[in-house]
N, C-alpha and C. Protein backbone atom coordinates (compact mmCIF):
# COMPACT_ATOMS: atom_id res chain seq x y z
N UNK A 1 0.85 -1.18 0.00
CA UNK A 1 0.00 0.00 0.00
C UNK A 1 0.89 1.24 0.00
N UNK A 2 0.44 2.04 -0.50
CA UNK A 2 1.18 3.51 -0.57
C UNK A 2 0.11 4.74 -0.13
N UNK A 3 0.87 5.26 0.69
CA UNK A 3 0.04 6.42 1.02
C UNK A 3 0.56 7.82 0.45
N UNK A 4 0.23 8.62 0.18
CA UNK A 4 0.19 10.01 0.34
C UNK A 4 0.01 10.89 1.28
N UNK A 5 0.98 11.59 2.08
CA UNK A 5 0.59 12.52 3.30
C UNK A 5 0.45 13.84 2.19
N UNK A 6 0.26 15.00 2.75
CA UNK A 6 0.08 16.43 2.91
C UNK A 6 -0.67 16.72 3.73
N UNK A 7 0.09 18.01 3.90
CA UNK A 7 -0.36 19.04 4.48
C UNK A 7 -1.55 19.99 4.18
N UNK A 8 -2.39 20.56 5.04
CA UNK A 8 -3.33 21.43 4.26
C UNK A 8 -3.44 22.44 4.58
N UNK A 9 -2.13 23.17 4.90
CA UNK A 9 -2.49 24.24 5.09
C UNK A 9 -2.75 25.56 5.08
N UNK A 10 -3.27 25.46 3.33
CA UNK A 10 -3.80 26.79 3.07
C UNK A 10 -5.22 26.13 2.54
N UNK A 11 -5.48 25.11 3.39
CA UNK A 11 -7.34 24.92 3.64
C UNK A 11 -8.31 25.90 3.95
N UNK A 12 -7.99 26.99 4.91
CA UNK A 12 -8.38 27.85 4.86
C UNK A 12 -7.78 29.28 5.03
N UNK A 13 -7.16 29.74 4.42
CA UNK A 13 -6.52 30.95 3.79
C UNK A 13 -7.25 32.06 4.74
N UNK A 14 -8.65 31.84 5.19
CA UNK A 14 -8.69 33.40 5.85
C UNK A 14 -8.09 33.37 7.28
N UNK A 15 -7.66 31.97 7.38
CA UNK A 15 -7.07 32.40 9.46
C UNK A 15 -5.82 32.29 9.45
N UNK A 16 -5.17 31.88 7.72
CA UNK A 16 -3.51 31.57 7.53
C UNK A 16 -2.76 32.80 8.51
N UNK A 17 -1.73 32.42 8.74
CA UNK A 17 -0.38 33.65 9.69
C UNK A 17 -1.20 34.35 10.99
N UNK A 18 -2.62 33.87 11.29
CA UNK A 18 -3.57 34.47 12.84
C UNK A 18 -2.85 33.40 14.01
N UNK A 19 -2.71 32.45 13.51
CA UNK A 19 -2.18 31.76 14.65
C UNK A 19 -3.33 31.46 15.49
N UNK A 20 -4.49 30.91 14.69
CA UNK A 20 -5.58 30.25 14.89
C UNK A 20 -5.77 28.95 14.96
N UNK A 21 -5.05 28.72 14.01
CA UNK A 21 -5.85 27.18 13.34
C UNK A 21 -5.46 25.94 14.53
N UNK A 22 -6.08 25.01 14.13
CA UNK A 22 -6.11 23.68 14.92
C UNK A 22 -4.87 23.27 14.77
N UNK A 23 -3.49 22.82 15.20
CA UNK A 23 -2.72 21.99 14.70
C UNK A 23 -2.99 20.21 14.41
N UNK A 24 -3.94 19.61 15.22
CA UNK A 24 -3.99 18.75 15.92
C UNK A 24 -4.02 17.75 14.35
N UNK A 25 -4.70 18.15 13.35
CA UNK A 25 -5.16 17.06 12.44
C UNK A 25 -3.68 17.12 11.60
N UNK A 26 -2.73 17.82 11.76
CA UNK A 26 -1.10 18.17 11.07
C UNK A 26 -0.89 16.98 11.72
N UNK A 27 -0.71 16.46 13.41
CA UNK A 27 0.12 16.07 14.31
C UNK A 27 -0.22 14.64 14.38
N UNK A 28 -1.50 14.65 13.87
CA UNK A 28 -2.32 13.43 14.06
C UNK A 28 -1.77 12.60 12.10
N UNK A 29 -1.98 13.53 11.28
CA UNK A 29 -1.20 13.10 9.58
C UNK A 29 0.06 12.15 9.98
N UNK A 30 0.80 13.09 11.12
CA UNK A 30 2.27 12.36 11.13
C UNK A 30 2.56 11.16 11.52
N UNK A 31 1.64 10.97 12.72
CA UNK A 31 1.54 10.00 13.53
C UNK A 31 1.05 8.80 12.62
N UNK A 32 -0.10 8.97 11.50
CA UNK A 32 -0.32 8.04 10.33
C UNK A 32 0.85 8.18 9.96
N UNK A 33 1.59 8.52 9.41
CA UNK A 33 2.86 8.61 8.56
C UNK A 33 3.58 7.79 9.15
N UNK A 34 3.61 8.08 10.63
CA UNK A 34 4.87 6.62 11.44
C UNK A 34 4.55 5.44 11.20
N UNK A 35 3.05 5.10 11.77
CA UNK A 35 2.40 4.02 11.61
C UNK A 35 2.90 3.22 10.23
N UNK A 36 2.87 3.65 9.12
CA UNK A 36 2.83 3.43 7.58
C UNK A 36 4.47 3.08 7.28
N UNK A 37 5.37 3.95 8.31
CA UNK A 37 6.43 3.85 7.94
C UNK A 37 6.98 2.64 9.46
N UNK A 38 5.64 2.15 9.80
CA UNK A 38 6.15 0.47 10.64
C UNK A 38 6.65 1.42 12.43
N UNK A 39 6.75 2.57 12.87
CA UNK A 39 7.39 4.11 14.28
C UNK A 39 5.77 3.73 14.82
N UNK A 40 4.88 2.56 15.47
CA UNK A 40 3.54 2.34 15.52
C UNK A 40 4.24 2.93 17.22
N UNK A 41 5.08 2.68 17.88
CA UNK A 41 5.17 3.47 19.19
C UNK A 41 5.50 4.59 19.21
N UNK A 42 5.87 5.75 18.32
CA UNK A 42 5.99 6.82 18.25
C UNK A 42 4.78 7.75 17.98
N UNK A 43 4.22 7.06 16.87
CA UNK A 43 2.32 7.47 16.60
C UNK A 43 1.64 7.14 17.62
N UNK A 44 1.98 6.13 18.24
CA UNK A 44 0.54 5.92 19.41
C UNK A 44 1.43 7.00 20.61
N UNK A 45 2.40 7.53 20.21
CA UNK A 45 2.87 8.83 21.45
C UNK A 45 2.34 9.89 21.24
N UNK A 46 2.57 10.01 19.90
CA UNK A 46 1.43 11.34 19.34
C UNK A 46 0.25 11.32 19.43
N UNK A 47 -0.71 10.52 19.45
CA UNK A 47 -2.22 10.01 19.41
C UNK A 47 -2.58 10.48 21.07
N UNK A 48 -1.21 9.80 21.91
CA UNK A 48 -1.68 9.78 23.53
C UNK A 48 -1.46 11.14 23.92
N UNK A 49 -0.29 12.28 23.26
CA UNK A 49 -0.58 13.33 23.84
C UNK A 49 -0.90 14.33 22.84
N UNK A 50 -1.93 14.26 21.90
CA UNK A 50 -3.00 15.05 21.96
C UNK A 50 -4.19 14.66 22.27
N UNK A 51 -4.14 13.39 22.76
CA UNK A 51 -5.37 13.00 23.20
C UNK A 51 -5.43 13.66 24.58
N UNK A 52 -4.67 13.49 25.32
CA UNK A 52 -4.34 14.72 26.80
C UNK A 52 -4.22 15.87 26.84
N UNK A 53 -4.00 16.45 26.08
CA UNK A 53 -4.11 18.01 25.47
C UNK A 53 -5.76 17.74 25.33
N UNK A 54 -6.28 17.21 24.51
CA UNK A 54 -7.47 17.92 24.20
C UNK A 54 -8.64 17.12 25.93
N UNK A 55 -8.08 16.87 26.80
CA UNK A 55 -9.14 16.40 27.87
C UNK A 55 -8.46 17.64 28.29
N UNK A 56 -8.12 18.62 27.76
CA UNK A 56 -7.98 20.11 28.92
C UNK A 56 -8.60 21.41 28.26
N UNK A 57 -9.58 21.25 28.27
CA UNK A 57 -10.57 23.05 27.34
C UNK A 57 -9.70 24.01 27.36
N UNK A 58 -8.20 24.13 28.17
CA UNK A 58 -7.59 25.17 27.82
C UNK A 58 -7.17 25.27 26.65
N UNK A 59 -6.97 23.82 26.07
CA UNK A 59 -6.13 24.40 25.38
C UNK A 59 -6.91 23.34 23.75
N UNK A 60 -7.84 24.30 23.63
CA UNK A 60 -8.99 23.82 22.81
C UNK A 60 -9.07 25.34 21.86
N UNK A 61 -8.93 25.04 20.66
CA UNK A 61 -8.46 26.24 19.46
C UNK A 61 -10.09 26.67 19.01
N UNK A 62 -10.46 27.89 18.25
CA UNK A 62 -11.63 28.45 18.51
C UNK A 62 -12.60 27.20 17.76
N UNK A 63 -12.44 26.23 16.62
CA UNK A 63 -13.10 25.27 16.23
C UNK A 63 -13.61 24.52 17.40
N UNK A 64 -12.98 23.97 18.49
CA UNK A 64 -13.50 23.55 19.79
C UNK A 64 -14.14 23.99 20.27
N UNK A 65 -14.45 25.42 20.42
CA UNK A 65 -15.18 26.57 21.10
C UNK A 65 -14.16 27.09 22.26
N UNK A 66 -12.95 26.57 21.89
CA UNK A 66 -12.16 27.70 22.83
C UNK A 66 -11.12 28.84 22.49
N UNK A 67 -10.10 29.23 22.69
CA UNK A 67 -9.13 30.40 22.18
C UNK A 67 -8.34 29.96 22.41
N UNK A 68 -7.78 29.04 22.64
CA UNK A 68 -6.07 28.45 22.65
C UNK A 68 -5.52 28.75 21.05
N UNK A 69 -4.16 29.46 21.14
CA UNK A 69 -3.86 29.18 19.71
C UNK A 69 -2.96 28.28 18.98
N UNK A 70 -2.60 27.74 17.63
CA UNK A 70 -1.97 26.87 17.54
C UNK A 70 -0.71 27.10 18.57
N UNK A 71 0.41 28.09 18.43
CA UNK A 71 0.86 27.39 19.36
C UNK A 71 0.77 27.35 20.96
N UNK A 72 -0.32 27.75 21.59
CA UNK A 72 -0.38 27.36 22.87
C UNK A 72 -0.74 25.80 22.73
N UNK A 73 -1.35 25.16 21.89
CA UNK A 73 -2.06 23.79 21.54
C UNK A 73 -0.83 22.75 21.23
N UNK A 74 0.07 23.35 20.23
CA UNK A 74 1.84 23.09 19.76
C UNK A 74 1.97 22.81 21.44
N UNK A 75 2.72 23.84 22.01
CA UNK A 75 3.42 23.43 23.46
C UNK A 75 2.83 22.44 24.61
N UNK A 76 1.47 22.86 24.20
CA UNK A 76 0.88 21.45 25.33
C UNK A 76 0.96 20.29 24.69
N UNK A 77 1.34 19.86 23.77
CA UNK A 77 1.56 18.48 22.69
C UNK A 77 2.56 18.45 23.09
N UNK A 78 3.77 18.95 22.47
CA UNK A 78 4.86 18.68 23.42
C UNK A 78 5.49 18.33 24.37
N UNK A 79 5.02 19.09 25.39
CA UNK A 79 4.82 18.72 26.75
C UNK A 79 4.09 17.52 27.32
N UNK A 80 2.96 17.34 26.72
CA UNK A 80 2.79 16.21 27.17
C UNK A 80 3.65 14.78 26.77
N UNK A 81 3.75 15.31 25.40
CA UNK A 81 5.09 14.39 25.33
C UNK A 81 6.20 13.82 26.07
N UNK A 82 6.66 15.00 26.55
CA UNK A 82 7.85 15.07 27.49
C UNK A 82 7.10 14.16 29.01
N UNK A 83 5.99 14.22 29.14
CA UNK A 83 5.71 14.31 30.56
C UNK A 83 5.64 12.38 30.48
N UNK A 84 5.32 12.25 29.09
CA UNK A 84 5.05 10.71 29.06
C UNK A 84 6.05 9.27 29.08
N UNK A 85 6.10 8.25 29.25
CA UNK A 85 7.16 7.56 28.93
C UNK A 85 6.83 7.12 27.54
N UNK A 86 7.93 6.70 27.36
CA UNK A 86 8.20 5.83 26.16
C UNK A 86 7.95 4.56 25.58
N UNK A 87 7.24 3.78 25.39
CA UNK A 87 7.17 2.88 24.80
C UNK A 87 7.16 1.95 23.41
N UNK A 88 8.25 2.29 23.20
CA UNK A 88 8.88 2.10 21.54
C UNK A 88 9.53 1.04 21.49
């Protein structure tokens, strides 16, 4: 099987450079991308911390109904990263 990733993000052009948009469906592409490329414990790291990011309304981007912006949404992904172990 062969996949195709991209990016989409001039999907919507009117919130481009606001530092609005969702990152989460970028972070979530990649994590397919590991999977595909066989990294299935590195994607299920990404999967687990935005899945913990998003059990916190802070940090929920205006599509959620909140004001977090990508990168306040970016650093709590991260971080939760960091906060997690490893299982690879």
């Amino acid at each position: 099987m062969c996949r195709v990733s991209t990016s989409r993000s001039m999907a919507s052009p009117d919130i481009a450079g606001k530092g609005v948009a969702n990152p989460v469906a970028c972070m979530l592409s990649g994590a397919l991308l590991l999977d595909d490329l066989g990294h299935t414990g590195a994607a299920r790291h990404i999967r687990d911390a935005v899945a913990a990011t998003l059990r916190d309304a802070r940090h929920h981007t205006a599509d959620l109904g909140g004001n977090a912006t990508t990168a306040d949404v970016s650093s709590a992904v991260l971080h939760a990263m960091e906060s997690q172990e490893w299982d690879i």
